[in-house]
Each structure stands twice: as structure tokens, then as C-alpha cells.
C-alpha atoms as a PDB file:
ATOM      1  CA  UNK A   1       3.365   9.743  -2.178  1.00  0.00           C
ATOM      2  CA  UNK A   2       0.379  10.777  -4.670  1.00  0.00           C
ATOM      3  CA  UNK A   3      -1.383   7.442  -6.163  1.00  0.00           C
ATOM      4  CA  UNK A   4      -4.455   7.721  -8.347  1.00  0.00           C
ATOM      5  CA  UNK A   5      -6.497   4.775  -9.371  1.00  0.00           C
ATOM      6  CA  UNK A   6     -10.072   4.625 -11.646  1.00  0.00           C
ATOM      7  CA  UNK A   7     -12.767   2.425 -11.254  1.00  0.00           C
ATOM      8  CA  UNK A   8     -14.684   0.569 -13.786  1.00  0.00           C
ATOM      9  CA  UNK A   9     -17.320   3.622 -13.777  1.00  0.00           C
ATOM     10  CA  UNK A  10     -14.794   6.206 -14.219  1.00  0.00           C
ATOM     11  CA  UNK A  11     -14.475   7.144 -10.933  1.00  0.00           C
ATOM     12  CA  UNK A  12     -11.022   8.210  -9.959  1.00  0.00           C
ATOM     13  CA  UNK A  13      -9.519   8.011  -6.859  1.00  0.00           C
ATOM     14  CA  UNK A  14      -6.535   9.614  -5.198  1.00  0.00           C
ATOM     15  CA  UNK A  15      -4.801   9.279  -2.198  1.00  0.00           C
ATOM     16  CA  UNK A  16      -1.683  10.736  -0.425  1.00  0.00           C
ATOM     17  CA  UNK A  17       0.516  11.105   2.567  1.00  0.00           C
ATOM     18  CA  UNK A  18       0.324  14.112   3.899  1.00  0.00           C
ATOM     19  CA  UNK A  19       2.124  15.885   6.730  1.00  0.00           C
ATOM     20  CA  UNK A  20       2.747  18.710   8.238  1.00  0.00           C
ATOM     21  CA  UNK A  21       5.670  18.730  11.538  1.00  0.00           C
ATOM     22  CA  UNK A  22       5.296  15.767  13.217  1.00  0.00           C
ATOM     23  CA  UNK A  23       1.819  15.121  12.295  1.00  0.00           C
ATOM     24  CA  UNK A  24       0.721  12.820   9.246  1.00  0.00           C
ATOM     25  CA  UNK A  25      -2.771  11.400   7.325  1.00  0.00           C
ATOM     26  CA  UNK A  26      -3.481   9.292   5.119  1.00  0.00           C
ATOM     27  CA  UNK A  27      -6.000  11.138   2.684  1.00  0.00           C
ATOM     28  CA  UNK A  28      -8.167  10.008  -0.115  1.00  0.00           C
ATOM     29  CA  UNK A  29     -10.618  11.790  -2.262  1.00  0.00           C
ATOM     30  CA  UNK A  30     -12.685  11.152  -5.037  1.00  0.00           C
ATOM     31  CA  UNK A  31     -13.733  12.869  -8.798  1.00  0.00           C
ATOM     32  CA  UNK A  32     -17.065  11.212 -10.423  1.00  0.00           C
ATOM     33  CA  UNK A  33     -16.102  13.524 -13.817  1.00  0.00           C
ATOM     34  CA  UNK A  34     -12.762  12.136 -14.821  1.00  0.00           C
ATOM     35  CA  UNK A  35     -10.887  14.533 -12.077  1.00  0.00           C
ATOM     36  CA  UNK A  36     -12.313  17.687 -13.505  1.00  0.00           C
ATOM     37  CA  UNK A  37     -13.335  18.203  -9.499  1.00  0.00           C
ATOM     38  CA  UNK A  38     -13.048  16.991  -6.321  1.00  0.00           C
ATOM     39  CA  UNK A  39     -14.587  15.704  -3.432  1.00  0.00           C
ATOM     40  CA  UNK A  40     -13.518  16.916  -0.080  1.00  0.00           C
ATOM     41  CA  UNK A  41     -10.648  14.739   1.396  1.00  0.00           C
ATOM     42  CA  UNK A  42     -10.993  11.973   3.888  1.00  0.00           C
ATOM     43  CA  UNK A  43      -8.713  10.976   6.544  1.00  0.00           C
ATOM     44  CA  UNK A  44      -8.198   7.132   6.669  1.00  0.00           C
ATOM     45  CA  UNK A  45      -6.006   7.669   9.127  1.00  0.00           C
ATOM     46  CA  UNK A  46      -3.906  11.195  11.281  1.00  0.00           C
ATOM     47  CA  UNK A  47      -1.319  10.474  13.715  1.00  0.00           C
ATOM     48  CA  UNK A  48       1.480  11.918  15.074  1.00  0.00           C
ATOM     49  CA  UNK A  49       4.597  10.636  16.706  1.00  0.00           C
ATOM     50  CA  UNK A  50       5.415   7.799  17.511  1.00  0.00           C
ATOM     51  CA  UNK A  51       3.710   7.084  14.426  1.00  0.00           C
ATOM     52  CA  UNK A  52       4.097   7.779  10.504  1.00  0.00           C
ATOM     53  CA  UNK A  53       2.474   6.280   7.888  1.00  0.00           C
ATOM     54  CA  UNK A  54       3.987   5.897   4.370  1.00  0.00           C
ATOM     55  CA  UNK A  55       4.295   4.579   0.910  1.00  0.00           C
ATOM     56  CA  UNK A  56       0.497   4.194   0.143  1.00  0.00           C
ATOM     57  CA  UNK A  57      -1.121   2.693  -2.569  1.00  0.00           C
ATOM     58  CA  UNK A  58      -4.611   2.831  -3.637  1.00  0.00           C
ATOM     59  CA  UNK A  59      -7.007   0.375  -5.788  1.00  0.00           C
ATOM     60  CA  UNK A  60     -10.046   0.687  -7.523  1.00  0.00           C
ATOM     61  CA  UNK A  61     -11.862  -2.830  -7.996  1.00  0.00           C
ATOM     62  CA  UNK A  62     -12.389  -2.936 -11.572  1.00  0.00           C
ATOM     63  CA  UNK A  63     -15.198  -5.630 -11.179  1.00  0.00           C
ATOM     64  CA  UNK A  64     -17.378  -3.625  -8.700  1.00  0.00           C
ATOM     65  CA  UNK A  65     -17.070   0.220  -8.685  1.00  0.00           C
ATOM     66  CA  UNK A  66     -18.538   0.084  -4.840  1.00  0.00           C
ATOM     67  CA  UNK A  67     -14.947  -1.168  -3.887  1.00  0.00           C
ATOM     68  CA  UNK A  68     -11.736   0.521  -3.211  1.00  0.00           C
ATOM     69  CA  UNK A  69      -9.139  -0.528  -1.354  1.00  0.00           C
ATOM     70  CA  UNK A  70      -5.833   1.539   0.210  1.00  0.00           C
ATOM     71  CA  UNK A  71      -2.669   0.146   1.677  1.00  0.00           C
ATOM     72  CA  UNK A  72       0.180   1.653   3.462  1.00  0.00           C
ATOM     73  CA  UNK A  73       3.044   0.908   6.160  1.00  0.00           C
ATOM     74  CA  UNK A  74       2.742   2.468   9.683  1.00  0.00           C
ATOM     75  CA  UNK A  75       6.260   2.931  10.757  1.00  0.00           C
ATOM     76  CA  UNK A  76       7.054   3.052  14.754  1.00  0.00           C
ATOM     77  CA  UNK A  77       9.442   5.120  16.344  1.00  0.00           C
ATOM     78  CA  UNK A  78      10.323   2.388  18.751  1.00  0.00           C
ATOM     79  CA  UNK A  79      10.330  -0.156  15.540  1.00  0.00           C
ATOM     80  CA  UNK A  80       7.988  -2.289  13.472  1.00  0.00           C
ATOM     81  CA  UNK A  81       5.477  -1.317  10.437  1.00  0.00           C
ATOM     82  CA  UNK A  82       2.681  -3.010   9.550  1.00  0.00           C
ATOM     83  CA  UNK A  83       1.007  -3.181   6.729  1.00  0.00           C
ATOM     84  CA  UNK A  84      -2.593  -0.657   7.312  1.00  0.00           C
ATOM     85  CA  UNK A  85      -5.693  -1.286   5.091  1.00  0.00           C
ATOM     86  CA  UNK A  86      -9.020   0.442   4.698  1.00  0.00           C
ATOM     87  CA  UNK A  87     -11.717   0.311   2.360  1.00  0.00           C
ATOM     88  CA  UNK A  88     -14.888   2.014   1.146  1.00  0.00           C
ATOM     89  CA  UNK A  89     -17.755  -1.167  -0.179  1.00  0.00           C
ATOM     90  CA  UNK A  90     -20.516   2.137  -0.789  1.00  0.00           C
ATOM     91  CA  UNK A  91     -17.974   3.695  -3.473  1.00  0.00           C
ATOM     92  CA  UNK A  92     -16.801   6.485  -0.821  1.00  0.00           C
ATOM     93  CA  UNK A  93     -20.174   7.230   0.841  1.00  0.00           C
ATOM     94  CA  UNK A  94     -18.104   6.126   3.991  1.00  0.00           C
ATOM     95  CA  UNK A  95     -14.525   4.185   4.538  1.00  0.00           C
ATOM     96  CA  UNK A  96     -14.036   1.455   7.270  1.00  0.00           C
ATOM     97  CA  UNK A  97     -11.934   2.066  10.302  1.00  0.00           C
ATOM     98  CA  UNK A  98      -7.656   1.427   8.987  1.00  0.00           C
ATOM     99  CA  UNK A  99      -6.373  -1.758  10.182  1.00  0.00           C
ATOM    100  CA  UNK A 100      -2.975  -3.837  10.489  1.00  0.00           C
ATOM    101  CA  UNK A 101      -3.433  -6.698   7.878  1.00  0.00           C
ATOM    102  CA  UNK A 102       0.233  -8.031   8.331  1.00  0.00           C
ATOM    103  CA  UNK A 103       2.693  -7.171  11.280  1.00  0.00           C
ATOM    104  CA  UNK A 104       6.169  -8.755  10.473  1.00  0.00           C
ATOM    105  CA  UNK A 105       7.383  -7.562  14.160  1.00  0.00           C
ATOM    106  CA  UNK A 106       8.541  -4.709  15.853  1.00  0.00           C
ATOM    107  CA  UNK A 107      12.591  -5.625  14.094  1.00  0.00           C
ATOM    108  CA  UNK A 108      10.476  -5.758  10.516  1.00  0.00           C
ATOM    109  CA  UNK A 109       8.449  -3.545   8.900  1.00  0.00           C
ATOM    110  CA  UNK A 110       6.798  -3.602   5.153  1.00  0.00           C
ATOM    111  CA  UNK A 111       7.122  -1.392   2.847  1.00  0.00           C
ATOM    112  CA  UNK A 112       5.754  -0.892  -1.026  1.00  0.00           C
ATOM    113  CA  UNK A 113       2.107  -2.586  -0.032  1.00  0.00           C
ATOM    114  CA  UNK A 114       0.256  -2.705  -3.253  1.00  0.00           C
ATOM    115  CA  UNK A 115      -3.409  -4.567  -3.792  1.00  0.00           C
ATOM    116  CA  UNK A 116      -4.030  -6.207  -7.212  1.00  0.00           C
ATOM    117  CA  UNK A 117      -7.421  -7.422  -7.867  1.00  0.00           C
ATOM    118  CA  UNK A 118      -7.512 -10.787  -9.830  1.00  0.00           C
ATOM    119  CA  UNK A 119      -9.783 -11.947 -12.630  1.00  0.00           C
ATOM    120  CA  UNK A 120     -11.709 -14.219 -10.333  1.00  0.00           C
ATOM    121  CA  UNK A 121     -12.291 -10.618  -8.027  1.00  0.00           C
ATOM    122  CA  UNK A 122      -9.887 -12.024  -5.396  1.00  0.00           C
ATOM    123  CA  UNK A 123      -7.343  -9.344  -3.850  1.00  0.00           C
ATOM    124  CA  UNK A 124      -3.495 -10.118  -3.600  1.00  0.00           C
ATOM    125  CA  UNK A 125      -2.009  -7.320  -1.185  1.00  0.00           C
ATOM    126  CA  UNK A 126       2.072  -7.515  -2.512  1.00  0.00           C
ATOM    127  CA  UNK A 127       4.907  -5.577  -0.098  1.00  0.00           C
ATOM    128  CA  UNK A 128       8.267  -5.647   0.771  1.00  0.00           C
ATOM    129  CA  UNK A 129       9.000  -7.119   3.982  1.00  0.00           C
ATOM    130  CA  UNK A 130      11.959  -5.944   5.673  1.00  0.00           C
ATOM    131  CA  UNK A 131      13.509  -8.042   8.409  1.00  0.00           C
ATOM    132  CA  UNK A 132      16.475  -6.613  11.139  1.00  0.00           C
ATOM    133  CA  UNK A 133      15.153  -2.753  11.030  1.00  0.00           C
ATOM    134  CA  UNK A 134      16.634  -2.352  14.251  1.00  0.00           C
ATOM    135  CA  UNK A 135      19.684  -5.039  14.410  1.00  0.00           C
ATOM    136  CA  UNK A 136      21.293  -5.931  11.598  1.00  0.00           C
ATOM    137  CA  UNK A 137      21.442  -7.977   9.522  1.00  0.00           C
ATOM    138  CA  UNK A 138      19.034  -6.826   6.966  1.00  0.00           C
ATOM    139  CA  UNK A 139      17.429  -9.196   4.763  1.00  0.00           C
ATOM    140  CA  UNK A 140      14.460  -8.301   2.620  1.00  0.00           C
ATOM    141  CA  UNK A 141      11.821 -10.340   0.570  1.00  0.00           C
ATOM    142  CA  UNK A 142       8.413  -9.844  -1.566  1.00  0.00           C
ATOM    143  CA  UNK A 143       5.265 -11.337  -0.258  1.00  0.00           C
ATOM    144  CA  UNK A 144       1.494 -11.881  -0.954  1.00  0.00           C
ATOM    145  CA  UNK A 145      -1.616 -11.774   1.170  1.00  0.00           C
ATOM    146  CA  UNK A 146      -4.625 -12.766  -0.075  1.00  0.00           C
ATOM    147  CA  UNK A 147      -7.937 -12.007   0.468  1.00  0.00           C
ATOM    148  CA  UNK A 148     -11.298 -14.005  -1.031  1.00  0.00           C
ATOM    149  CA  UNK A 149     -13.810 -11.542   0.007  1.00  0.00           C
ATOM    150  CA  UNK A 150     -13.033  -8.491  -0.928  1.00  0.00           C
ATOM    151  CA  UNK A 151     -10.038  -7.261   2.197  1.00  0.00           C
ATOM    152  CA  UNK A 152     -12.653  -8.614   5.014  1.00  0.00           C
ATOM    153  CA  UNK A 153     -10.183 -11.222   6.048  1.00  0.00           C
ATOM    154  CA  UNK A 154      -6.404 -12.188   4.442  1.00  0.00           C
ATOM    155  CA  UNK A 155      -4.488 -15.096   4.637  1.00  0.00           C
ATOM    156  CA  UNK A 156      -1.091 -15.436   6.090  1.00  0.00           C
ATOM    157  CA  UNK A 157       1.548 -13.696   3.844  1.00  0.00           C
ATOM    158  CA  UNK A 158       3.495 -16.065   1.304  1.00  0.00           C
ATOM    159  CA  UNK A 159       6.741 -15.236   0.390  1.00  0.00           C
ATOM    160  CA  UNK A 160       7.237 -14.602  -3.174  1.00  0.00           C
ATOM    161  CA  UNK A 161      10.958 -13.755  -4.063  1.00  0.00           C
ATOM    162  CA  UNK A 162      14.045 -12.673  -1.717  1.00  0.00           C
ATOM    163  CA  UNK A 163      14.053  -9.206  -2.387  1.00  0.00           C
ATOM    164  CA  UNK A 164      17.288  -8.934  -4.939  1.00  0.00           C
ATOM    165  CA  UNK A 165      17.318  -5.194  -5.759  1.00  0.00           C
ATOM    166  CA  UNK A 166      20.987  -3.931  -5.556  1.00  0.00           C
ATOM    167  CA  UNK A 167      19.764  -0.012  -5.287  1.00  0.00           C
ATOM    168  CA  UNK A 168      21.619   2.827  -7.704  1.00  0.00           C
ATOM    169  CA  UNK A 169      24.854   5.227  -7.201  1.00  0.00           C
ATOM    170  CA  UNK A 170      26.195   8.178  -8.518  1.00  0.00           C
ATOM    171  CA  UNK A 171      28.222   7.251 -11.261  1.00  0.00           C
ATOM    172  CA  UNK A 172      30.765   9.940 -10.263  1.00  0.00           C
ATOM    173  CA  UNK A 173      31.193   9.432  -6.614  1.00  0.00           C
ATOM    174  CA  UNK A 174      29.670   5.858  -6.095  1.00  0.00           C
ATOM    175  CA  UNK A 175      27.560   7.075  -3.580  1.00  0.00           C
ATOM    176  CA  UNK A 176      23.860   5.051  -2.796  1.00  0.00           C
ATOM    177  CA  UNK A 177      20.837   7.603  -4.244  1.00  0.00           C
ATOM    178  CA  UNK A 178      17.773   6.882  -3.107  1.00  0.00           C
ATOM    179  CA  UNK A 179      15.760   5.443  -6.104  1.00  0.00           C
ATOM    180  CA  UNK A 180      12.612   2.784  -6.049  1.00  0.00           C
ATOM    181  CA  UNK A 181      14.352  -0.114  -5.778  1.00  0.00           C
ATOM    182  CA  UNK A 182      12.778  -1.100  -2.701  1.00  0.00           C
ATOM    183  CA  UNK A 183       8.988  -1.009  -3.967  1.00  0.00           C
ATOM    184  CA  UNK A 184       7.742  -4.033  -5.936  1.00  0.00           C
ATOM    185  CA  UNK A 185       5.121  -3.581  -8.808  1.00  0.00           C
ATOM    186  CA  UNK A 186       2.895  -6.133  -9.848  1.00  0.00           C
ATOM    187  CA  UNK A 187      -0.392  -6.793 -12.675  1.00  0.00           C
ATOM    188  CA  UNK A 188      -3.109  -9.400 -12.596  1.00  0.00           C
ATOM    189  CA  UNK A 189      -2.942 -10.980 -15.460  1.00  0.00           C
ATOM    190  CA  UNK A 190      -5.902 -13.560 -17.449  1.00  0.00           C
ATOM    191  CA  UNK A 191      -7.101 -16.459 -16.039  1.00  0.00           C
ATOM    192  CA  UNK A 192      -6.119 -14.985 -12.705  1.00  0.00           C
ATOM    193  CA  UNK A 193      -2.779 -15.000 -12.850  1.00  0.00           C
ATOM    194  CA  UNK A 194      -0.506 -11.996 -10.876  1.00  0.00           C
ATOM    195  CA  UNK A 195       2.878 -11.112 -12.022  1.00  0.00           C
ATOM    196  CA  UNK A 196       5.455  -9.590  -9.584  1.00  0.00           C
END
């Protein structure tokens, strides 16, 4: 799950999921010369099972090149999978320790966590919430967290949208393919406005 984001100085920033057997990171690096070279890669978070982290997403603040922010789900063997943050405020000199931000439960997880940084410098984490994991039935929606100061604290999530993707098949067999159906995108927009 590669994701690259630049800040407003250029730098760019990359982060993946990476695994090998049972184990599994969350890794970010950084390239000050418009990815010409890299930094050495930094573990935001390494587990193993029960654990495995996934779908991550990674932001640059485009008002304050000290800020970046990354976002992922933490899936559970035994259920559940919250949505993990960390963030660097000394451009990558260091990250904070990854934290839940939103648990929907141990029958939900999210999924598709995404943070949008608005005009006004405010952060809107967006992710598919997925409710039933474990006993059906499924039901899935969009929602927002927000955060005024920069991911130190968020708000309780708001729900945006039911979740209405219908998913693609084979045109041949009608068999489900996995596609991105399941990942919402959004944009800030001016005068702070987000679209989802």
C-alpha cells in the first residue's frame, strides 16, 4: 500500500505496509531533493499476529512543512480495527508514538483512513467504518474526525454518507473482483470546505 505525499517545501514523503510472514510495519521515509534519495526508513509501528496493520495513508501539511501526519487501520485477529495515527511536528527529526484515534468496536473496524488538511489548517481524518465484521449483517458508512490542533486531540467521528459502493464483477462469470470500492477519497476545497 505505497502512498507518497509532498510538503509545501518540497519534501516528499512515503510510506508503506510492509511485511514479511506474519510480521508487519508501518514505514515512512523521507527525500529533501524531490525523491532523487532517501532517508533511512522509520517504523511507526511492527507487529506481528494478532495484529496487522493496513491501508495507510500519509499527509503532508501544506501550511507548515514541520507537519506530517499518517493513518492506517490495525486489524485484530480476534476482531476490531481502529483507526492508528502518528505524526512527526520537527518535519521527521522524530515521529510520536502510533495511537488509536477512533475504535468502532471489536464487530467494526475502519478501513480507507485518509487526513485532509483544510484551508483554516484544521485536519479532517475520513474512513470507512465497517460495522458486523464478525456477525452479519454488514453495513458500512463514511465518517469524519476532526482535529483543531494539528492530530493532538479529535473529535468524535461524524458520519458522512452510508457507504453505497456496489463493488465490480467479471463481466464473464459475474464473479465479485476485488477493486477500491471500499476506500473513500476526499479534497479540501476553498474557504475550508472538504469534499468526499
Amino acid at each position: 500500500d505505497p502512498w507518497v505525499s509532498f510538503g509545501p517545501d518540497g519534501t516528499a514523503w512515503a510510506m508503506s505496509l510492509s511485511t514479511t510472514g506474519p510480521d508487519n510495519a508501518m514505514l515512512v521515509s523521507r527525500s529533501a531533493d524531490g525523491g532523487r534519495s532517501w532517508g533511512n526508513a522509520v517504523a511507526l509501528i511492527a507487529e506481528t499476529t494478532p495484529y496487522f496493520n493496513d491501508k495507510n495513508a500519509i499527509t503532508a501539511d501544506p501550511l507548515d512543512a514541520r507537519f506530517a501526519y499518517a493513518v492506517w487501520d490495525r486489524l485484530a485477529d480476534q476482531g476490531g480495527g481502529p483507526a492508528y495515527f502518528a505524526r512527526t511536528v520537527n518535519a521527521g527529526a522524530s515521529w510520536e508514538a502510533a495511537r488509536s484515534i477512533f475504535d468502532p468496536g471489536a464487530n467494526a473496524q475502519t478501513i480507507g483512513n485518509l487526513v485532509v488538511v483544510l484551508a483554516n489548517g484544521a485536519l479532517v481524518n475520513i474512513a470507512t467504518r465497517i460495522d458486523g465484521i464478525q456477525s452479519g449483517p454488514r453495513s458500512a458508512s463514511v465518517v469524519a474526525l476532526r482535529s483543531a490542533d494539528r492530530g493532538a486531540t479529535w473529535s468524535a467521528p461524524v458520519t458522512v454518507s452510508s457507504h453505497l459502493a456496489i463493488g465490480a464483477r467479471d463481466p464473464e462469470t459475474g464473479t465479485a473482483i476485488r477493486d477500491g470500492a471500499i476506500i473513500a477519497s476526499a479534497a479540501a476545497g476553498p474557504g475550508g470546505s472538504l469534499h468526499v
